[in-house]
N, C-alpha and C. Protein backbone atom coordinates (compact mmCIF):
# COMPACT_ATOMS: atom_id res chain seq x y z
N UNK A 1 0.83 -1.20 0.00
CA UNK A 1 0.00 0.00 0.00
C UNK A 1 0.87 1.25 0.00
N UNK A 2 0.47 2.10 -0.70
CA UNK A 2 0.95 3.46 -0.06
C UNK A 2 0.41 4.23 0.72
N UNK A 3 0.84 5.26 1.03
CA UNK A 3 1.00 6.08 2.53
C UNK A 3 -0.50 6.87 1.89
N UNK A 4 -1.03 7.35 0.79
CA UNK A 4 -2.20 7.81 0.82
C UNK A 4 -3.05 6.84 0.72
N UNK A 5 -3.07 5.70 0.33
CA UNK A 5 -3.83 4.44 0.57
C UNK A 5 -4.35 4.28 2.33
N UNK A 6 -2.87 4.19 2.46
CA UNK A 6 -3.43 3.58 4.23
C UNK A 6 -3.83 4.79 4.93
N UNK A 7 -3.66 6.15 4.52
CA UNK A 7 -4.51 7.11 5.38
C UNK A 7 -5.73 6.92 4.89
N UNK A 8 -5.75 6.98 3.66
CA UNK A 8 -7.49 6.78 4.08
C UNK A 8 -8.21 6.04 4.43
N UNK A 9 -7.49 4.83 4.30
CA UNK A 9 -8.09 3.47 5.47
C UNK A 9 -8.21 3.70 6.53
N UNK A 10 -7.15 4.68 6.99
CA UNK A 10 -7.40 4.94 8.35
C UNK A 10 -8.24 5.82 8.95
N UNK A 11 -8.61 6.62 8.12
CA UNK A 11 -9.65 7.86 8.32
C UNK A 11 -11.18 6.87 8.19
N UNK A 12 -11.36 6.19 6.92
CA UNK A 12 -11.99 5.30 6.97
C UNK A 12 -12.49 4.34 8.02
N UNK A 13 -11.76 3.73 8.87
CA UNK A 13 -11.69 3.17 10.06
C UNK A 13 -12.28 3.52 11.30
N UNK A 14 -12.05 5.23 10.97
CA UNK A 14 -12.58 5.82 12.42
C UNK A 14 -14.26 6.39 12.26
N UNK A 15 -14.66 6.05 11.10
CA UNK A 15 -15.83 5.84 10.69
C UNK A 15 -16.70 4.50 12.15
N UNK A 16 -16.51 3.90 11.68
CA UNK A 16 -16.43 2.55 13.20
C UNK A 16 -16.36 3.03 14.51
N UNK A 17 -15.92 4.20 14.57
CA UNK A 17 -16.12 4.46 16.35
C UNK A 17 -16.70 5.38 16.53
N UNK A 18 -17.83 5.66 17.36
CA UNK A 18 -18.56 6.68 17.87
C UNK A 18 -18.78 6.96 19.15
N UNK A 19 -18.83 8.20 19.46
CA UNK A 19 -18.96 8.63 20.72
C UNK A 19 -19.57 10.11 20.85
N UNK A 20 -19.75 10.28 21.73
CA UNK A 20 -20.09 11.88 22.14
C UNK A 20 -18.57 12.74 21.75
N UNK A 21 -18.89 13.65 21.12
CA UNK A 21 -18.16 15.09 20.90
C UNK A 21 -17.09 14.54 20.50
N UNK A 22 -17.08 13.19 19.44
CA UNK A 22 -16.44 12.86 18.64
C UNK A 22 -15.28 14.15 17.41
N UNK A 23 -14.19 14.50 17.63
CA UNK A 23 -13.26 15.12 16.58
C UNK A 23 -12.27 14.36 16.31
N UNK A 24 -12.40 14.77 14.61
CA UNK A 24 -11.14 14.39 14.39
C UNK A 24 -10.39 15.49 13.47
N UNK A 25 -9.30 15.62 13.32
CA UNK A 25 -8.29 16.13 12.88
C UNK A 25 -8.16 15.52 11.05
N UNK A 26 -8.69 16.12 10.25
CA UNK A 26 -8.26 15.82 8.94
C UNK A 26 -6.74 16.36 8.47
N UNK A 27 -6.03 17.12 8.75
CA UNK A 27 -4.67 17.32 8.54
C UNK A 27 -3.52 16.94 8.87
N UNK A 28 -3.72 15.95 9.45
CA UNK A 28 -2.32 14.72 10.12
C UNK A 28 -2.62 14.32 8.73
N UNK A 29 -0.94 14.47 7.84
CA UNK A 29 -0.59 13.55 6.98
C UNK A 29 -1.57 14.12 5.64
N UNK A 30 -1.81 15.14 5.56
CA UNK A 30 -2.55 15.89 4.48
C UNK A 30 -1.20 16.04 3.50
N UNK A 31 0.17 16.22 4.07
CA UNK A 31 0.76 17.08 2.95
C UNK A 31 1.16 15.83 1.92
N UNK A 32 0.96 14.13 2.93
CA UNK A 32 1.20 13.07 1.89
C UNK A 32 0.19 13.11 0.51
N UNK A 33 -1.07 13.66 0.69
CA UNK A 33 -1.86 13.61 -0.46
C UNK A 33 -1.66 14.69 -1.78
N UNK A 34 -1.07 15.84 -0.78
CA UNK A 34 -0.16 16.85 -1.99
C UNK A 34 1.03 16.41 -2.33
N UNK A 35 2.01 15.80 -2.14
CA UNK A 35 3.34 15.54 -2.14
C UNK A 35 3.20 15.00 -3.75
């Protein structure tokens, strides 16, 4: 896989967990998708 592959699996992933006042951070590892 590559590194923009497995981020979005991983962003993907956190789809699966829920909770109250759930955030997440979309810019960890953003600049791999520009690079």
């Amino acid at each position: 896989k590559t590194l923009v592959e497995a981020r979005a699996n991983a962003y993907k992933a956190t789809e699966l967990v829920q909770f109250d006042n759930k955030y997440m951070r979309h810019d960890i590892g953003k600049a791999i998708d520009e690079a």
